[in-house]
N, C-alpha and C. Protein backbone atom coordinates (compact mmCIF):
# COMPACT_ATOMS: atom_id res chain seq x y z
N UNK A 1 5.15 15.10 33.08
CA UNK A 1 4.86 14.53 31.77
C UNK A 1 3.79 13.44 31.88
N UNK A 2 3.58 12.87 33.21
CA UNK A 2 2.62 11.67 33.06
C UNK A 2 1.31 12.30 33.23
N UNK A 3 1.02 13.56 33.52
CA UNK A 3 -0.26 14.48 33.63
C UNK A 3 -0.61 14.45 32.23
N UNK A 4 0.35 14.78 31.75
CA UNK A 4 0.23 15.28 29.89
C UNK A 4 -0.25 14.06 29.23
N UNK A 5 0.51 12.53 29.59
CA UNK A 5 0.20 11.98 28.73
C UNK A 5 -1.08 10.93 29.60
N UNK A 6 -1.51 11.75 30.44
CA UNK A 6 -3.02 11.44 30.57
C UNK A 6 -4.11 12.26 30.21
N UNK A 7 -3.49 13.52 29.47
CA UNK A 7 -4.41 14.28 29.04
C UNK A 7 -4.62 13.39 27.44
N UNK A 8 -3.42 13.14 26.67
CA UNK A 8 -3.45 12.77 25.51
C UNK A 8 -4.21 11.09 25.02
N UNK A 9 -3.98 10.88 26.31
CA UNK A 9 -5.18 9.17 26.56
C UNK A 9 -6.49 9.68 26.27
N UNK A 10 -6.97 10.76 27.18
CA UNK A 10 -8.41 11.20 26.93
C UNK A 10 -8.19 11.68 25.45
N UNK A 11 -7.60 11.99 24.93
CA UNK A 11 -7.60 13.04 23.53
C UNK A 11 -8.08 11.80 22.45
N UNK A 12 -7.21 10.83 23.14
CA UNK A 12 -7.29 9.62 21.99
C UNK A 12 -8.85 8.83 22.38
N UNK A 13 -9.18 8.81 23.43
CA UNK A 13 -10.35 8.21 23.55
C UNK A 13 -11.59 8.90 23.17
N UNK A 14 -11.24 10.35 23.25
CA UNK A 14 -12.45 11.16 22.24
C UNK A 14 -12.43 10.99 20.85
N UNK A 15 -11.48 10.62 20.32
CA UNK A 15 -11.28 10.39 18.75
C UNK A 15 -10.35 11.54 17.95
N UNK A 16 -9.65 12.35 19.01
CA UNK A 16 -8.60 13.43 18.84
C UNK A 16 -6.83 12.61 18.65
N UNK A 17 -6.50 13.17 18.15
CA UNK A 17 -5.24 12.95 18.22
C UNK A 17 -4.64 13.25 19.25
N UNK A 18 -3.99 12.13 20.19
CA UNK A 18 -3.78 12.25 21.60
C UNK A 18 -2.11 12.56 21.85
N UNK A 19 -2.90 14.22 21.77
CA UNK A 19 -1.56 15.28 22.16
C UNK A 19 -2.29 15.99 23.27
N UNK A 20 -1.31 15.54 24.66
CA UNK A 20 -1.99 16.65 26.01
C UNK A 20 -0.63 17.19 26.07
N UNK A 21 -0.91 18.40 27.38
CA UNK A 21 -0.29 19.32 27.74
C UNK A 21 -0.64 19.60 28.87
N UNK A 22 0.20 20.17 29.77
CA UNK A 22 0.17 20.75 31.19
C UNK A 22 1.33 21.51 31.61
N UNK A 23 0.93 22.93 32.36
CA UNK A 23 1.74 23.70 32.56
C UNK A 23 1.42 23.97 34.12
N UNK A 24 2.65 24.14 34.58
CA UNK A 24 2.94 24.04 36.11
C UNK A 24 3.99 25.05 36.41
N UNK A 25 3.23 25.96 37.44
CA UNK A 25 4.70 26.87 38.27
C UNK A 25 4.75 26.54 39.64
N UNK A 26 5.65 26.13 39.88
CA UNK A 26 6.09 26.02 41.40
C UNK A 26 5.79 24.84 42.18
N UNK A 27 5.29 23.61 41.32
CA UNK A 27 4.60 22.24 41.57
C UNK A 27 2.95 22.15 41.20
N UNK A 28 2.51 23.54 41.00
CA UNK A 28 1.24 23.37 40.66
C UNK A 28 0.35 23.43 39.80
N UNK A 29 -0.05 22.72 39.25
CA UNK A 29 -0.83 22.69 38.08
C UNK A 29 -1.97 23.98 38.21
N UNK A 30 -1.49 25.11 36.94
CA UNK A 30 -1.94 25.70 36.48
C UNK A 30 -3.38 25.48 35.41
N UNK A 31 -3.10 24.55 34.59
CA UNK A 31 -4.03 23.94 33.34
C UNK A 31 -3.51 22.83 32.59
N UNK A 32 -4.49 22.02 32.02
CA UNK A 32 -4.43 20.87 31.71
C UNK A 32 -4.83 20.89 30.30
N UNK A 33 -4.82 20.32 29.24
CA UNK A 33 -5.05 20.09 28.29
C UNK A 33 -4.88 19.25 27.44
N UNK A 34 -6.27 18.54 26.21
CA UNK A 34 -5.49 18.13 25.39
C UNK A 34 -6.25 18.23 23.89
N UNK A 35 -5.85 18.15 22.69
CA UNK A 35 -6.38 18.28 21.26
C UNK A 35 -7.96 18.29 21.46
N UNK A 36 -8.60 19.13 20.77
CA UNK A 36 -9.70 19.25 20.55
C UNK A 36 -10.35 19.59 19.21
N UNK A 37 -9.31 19.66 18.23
CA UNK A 37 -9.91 20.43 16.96
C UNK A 37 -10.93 19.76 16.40
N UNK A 38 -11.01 18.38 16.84
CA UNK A 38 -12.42 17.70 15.95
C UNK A 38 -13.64 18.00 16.82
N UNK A 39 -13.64 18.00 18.21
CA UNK A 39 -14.53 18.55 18.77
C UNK A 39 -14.84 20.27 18.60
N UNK A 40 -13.90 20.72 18.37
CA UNK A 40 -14.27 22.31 18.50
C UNK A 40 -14.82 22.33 16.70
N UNK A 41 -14.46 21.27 16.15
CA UNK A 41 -14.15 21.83 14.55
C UNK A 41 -13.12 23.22 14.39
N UNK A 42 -11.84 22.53 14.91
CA UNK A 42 -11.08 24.39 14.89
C UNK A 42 -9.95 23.57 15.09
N UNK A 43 -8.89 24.54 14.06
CA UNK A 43 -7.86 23.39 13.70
C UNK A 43 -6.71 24.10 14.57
N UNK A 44 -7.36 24.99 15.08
CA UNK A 44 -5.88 26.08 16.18
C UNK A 44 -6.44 25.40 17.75
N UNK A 45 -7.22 24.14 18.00
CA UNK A 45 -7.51 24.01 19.00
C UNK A 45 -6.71 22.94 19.48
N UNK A 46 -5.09 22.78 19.79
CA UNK A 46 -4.33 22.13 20.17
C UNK A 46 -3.82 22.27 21.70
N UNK A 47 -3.61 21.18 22.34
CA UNK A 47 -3.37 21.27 23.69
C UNK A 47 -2.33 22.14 23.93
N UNK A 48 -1.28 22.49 23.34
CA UNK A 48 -0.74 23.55 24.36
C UNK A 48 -1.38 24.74 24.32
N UNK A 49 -2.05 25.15 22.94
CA UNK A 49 -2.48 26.41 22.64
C UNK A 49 -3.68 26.64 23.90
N UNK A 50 -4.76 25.32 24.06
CA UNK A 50 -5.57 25.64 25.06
C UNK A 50 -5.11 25.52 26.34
N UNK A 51 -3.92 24.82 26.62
CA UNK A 51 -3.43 25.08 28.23
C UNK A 51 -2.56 26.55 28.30
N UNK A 52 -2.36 26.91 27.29
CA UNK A 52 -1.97 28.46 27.71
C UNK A 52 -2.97 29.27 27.88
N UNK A 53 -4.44 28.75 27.26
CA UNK A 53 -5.26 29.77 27.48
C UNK A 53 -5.71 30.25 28.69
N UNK A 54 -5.82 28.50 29.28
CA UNK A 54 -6.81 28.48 30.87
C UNK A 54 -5.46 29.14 31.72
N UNK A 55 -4.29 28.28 31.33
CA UNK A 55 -2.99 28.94 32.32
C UNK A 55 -3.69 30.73 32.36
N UNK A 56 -3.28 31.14 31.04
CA UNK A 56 -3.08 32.63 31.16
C UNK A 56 -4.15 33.51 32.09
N UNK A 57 -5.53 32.27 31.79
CA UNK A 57 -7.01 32.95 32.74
C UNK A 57 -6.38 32.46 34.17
N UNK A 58 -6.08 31.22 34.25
CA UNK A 58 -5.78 31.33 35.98
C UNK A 58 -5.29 32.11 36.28
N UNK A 59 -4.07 33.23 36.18
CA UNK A 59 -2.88 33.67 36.49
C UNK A 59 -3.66 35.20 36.22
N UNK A 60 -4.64 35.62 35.46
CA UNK A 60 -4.52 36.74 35.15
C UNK A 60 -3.68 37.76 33.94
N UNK A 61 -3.04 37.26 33.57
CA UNK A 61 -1.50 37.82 33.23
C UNK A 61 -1.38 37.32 31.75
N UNK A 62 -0.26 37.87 30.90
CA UNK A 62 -0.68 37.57 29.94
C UNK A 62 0.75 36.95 29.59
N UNK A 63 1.51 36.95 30.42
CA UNK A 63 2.55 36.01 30.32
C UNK A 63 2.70 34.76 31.20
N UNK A 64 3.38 33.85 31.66
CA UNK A 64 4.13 32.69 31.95
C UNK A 64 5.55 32.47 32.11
N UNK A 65 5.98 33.29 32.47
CA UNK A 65 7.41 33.40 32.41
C UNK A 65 8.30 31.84 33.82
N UNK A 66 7.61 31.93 34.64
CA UNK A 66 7.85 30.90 35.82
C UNK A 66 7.24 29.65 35.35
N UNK A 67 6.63 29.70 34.55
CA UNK A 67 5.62 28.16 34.44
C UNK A 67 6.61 27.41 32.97
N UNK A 68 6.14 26.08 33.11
CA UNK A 68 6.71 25.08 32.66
C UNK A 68 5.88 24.19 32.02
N UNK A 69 5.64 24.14 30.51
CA UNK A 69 5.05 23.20 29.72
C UNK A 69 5.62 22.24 29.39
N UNK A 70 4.46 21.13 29.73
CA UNK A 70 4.70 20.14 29.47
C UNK A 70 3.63 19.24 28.47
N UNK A 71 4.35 19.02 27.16
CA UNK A 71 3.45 18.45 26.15
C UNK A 71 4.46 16.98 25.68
N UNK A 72 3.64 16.15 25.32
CA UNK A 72 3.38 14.81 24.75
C UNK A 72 4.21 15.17 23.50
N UNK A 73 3.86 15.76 22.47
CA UNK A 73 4.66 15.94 21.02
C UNK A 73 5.20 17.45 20.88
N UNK A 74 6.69 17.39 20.36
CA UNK A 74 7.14 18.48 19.90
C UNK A 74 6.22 19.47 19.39
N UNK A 75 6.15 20.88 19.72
CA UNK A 75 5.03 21.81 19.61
C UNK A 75 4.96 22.56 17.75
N UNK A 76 3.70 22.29 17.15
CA UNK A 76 3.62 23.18 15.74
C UNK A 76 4.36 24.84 15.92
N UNK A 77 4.34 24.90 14.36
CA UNK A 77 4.81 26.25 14.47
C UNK A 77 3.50 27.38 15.20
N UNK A 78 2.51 27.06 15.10
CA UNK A 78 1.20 27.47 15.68
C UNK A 78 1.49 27.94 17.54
N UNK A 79 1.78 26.62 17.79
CA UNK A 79 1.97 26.23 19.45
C UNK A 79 3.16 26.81 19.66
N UNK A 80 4.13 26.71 19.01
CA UNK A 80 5.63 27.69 19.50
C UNK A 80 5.27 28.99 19.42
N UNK A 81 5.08 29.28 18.55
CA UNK A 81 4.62 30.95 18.55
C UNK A 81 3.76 31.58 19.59
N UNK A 82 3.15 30.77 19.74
CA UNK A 82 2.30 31.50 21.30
C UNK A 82 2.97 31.08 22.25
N UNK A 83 3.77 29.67 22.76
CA UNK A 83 4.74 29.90 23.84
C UNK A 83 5.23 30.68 24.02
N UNK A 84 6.21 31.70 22.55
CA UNK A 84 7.13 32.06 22.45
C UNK A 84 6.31 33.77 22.92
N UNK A 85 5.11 34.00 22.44
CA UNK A 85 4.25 35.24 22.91
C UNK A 85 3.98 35.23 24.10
N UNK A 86 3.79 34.03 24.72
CA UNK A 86 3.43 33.86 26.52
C UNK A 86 4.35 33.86 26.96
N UNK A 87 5.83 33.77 26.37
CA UNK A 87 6.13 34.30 27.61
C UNK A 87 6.86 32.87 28.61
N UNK A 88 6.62 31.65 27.94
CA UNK A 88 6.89 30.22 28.59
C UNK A 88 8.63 30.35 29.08
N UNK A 89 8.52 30.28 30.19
CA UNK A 89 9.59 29.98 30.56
C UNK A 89 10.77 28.57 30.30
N UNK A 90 10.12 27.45 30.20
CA UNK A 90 10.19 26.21 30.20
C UNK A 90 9.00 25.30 29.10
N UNK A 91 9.89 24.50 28.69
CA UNK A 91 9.40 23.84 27.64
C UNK A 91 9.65 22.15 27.97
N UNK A 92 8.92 21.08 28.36
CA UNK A 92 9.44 19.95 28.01
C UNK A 92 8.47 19.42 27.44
N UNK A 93 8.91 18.60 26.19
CA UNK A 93 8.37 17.85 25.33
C UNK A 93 8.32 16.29 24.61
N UNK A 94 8.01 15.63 24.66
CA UNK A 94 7.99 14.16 24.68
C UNK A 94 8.46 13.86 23.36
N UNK A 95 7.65 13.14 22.31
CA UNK A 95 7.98 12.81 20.66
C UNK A 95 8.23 13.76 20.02
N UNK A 96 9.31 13.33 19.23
CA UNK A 96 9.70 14.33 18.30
C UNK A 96 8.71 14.18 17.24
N UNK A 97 8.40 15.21 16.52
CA UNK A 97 7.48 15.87 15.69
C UNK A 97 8.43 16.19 14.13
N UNK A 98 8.61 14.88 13.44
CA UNK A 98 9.67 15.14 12.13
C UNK A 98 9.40 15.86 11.07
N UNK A 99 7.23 15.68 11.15
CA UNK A 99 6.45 16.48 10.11
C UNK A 99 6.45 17.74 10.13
N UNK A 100 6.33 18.67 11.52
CA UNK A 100 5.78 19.60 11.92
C UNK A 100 6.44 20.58 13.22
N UNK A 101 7.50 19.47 13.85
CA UNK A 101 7.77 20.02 14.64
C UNK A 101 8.82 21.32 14.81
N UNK A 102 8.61 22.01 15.97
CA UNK A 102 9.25 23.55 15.59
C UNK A 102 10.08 23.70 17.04
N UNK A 103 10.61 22.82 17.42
CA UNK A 103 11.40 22.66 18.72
C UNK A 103 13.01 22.11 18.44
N UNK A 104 13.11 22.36 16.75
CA UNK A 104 14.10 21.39 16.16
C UNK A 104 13.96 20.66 14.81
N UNK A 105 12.96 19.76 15.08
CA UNK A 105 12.66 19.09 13.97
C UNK A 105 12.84 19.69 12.51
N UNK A 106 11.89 20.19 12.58
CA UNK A 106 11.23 20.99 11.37
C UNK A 106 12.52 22.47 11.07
N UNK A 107 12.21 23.17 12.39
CA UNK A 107 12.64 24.61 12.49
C UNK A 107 13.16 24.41 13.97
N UNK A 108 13.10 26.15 14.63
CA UNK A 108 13.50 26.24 15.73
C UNK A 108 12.91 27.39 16.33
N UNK A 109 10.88 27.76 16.15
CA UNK A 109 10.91 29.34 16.45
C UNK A 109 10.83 29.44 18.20
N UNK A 110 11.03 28.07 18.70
CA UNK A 110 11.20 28.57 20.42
C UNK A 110 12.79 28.70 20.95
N UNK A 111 13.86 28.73 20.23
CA UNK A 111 15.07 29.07 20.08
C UNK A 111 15.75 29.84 18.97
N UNK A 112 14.75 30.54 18.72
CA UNK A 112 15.07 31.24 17.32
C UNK A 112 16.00 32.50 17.60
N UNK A 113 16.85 32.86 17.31
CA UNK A 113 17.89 34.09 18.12
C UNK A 113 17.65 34.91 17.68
N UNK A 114 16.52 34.86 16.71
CA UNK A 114 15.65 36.64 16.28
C UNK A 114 14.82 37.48 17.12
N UNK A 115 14.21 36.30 17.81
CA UNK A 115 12.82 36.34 19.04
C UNK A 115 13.11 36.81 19.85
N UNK A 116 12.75 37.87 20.50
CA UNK A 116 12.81 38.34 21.93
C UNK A 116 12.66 37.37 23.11
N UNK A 117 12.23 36.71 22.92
CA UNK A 117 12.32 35.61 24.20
C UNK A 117 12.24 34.35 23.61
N UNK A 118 13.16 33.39 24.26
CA UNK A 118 13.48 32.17 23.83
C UNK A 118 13.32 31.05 25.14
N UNK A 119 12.57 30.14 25.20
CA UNK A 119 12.04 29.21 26.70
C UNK A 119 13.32 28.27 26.54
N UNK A 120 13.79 27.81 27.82
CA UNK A 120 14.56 26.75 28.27
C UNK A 120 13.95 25.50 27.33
N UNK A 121 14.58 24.54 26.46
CA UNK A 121 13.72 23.62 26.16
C UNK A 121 14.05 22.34 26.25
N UNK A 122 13.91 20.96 26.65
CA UNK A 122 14.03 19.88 27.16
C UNK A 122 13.06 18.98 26.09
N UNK A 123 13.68 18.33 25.17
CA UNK A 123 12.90 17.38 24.19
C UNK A 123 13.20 16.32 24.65
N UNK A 124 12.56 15.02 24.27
CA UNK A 124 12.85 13.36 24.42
C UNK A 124 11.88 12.85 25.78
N UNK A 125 11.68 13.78 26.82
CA UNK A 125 11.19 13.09 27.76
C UNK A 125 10.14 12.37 27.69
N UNK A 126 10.31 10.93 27.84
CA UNK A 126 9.00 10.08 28.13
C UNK A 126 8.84 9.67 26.51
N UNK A 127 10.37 10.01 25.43
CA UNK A 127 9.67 9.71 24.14
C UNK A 127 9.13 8.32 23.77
N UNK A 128 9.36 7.78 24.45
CA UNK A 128 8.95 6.35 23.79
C UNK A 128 7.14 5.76 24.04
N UNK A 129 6.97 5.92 25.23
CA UNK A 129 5.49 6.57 25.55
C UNK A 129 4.80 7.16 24.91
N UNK A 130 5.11 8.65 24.65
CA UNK A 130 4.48 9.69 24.47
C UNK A 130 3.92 9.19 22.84
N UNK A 131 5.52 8.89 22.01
CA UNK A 131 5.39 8.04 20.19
C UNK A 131 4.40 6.91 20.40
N UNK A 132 4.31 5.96 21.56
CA UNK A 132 3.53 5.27 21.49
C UNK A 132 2.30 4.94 21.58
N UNK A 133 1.98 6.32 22.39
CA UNK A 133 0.71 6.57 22.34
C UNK A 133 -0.23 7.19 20.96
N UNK A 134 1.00 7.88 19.92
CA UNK A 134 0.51 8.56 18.92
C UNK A 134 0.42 7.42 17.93
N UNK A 135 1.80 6.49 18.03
CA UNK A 135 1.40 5.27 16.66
C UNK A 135 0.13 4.43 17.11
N UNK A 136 -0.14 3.98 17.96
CA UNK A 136 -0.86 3.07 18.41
C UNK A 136 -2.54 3.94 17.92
N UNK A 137 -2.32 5.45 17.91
CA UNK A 137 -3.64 5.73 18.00
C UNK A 137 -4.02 5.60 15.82
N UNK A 138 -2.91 6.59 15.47
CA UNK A 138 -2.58 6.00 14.32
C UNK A 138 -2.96 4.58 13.47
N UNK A 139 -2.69 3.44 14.10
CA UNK A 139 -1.99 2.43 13.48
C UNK A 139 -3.98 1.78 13.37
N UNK A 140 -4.61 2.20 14.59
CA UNK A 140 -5.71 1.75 14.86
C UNK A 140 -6.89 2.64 13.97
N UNK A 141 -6.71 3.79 12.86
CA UNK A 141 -7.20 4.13 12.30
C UNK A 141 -6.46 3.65 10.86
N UNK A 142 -5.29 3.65 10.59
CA UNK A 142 -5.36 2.66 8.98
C UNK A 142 -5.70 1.60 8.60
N UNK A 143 -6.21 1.56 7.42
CA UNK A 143 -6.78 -0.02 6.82
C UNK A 143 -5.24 -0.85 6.97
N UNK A 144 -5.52 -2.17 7.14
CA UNK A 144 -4.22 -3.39 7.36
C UNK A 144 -4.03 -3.43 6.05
């Protein structure tokens, strides 16, 4: 998780909303990621969505079944749905996500008992961090 939430430092220092991600099988970092949609101008360009991408190019494969994500904020319904298509074995996730999030919050489509595959999932880790990195980035873009 401290990979992730050094991806989401850079996210915030580009002027992104500092949500990283990193997925790892077996101790090794597969891919790294974090928010890019203001740079890409592309609003599906969120760190887990792009660390599954590079994951899926490292590996070849179009699943993840052994590997283990690790993201900063509870994942959109966007970002669950492609975990839930890759194939993610493992899920841990930092701040809960009350607006949006789909790990619980909101919904549940990475434990959804409709889905053919459902990832191990582990919320809270590092939440106080992970929230603090998002209010702080927040708090420094509203007028006082």
């Amino acid at each position: 998780m401290r990979l992730a939430l050094g991806e989401a430092h850079r996210a915030g220092v580009a002027g992104e909303v500092p949500v990283g991600a990193v997925i790892v099988v077996g101790g090794t970092v597969l891919a790294r990621a974090h928010n890019e949609t203001v740079a890409r101008r592309d609003p599906t360009a969120h760190a887990e969505f792009l660390a599954l991408q590079r994951a899926l190019a490292a590996v070849g494969a179009d699943r993840l079944t052994a590997a283990t994500l690790y993201v900063t904020l509870e994942p959109c319904a966007q970002c669950a749905g492609a975990i839930v298509l890759a194939r993610v074995g493992r899920v841990v996730f930092g701040a809960w996500d009350d607006k949006a999030g789909m790990a619980g919050s909101v919904g549940d489509i990475l434990r959804h008992p409709r889905l053919n595959h459902r990832p191990e999932v582990l919320g809270g880790v590092l939440r106080e961090e992970c929230g603090g990195v998002l209010r702080e980035f927040f708090e420094q873009r509203r007028p006082s």
